[in-house]
Protein backbone atom coordinates (compact mmCIF):
# COMPACT_ATOMS: atom_id res chain seq x y z
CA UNK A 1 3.23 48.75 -20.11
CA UNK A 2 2.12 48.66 -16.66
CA UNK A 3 2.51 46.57 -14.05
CA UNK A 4 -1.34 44.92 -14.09
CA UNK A 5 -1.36 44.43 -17.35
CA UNK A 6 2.05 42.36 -17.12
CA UNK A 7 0.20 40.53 -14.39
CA UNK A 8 -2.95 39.59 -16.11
CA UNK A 9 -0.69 38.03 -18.94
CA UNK A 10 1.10 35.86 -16.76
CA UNK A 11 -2.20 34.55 -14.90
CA UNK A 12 -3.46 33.94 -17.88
CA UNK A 13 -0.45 31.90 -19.82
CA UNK A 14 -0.76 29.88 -16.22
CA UNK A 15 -4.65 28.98 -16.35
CA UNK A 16 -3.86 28.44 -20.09
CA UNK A 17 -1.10 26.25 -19.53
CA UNK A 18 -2.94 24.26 -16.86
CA UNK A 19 -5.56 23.56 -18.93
CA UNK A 20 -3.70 22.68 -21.87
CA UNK A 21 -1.38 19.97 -19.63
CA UNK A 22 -4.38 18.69 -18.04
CA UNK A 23 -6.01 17.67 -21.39
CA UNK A 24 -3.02 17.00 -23.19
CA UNK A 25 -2.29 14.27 -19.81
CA UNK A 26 -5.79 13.17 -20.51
CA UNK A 27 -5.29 12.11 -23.97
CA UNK A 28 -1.94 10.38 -22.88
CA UNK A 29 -3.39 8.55 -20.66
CA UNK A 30 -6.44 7.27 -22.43
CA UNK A 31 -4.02 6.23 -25.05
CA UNK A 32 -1.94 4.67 -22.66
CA UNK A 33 -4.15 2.21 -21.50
CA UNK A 34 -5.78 1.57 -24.53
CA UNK A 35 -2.37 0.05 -26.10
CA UNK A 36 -1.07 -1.63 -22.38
CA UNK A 37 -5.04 -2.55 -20.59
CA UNK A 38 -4.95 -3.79 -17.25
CA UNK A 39 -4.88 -6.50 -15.68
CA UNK A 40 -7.50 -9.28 -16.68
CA UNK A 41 -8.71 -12.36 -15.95
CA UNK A 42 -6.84 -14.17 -19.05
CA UNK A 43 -3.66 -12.57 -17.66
CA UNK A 44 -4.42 -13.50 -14.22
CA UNK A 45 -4.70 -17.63 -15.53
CA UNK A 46 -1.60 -17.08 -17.76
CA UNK A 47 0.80 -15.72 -15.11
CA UNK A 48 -1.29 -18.77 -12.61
CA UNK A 49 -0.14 -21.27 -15.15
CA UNK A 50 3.33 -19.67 -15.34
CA UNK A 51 3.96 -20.23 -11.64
CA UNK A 52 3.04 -23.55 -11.78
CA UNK A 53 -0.62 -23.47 -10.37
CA UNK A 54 -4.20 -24.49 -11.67
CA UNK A 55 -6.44 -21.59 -12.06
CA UNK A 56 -9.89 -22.19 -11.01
CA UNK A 57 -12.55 -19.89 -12.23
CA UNK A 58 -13.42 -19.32 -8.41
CA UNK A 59 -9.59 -18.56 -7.70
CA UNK A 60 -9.48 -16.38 -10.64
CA UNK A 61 -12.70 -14.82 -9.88
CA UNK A 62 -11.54 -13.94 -5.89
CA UNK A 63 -7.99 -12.24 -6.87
CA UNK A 64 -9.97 -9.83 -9.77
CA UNK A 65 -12.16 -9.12 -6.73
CA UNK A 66 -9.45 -8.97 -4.18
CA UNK A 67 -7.12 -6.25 -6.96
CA UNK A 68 -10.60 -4.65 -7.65
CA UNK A 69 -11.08 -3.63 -3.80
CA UNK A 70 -7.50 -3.08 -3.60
CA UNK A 71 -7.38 -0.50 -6.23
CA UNK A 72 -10.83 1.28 -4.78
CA UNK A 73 -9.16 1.78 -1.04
CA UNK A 74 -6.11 3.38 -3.19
C-alpha cells in the first residue's frame, strides 16, 4: 500500500479515537455526579453542625453563594 493511504488510516483511527474518548468521558462523568452530587445546602448545615456551629439560613445561603462564585472564576 502506499504511503497516503497508510496516512489517511492513522488520521482517521485518531479523529475516531478522539471522539470516541470524548463521549465515552462524557458519559463517565454524567454518571459520576449523578451517584456523588455536589455540594448542597443540606451538606453545607450537616458538616456546620459537625464543627460545632449553628447554621443560619443566611450563613448557609452566603457560603452556597460564596462556592458558587468561587467555582465560576475557576
Amino acid at each position: 500500500m502506499s504511503t497516503t493511504i497508510w496516512v489517511l488510516i492513522v488520521i482517521l483511527a485518531l479523529v475516531l479515537g478522539f471522539v470516541g474518548g470524548f463521549f465515552a468521558a462524557r458519559k463517565y462523568m454524567e454518571s459520576y455526579l449523578k451517584k456523588n452530587p455536589p455540594i448542597n445546602e443540606t451538606m453545607l448545615k450537616t458538616m456546620m453542625l459537625q464543627m460545632g456551629q449553628k447554621p443560619s439560613e443566611k450563613k448557609l445561603h452566603q457560603m452556597m453563594n460564596a462556592m458558587k462564585s468561587q467555582n465560576i472564576k475557576k
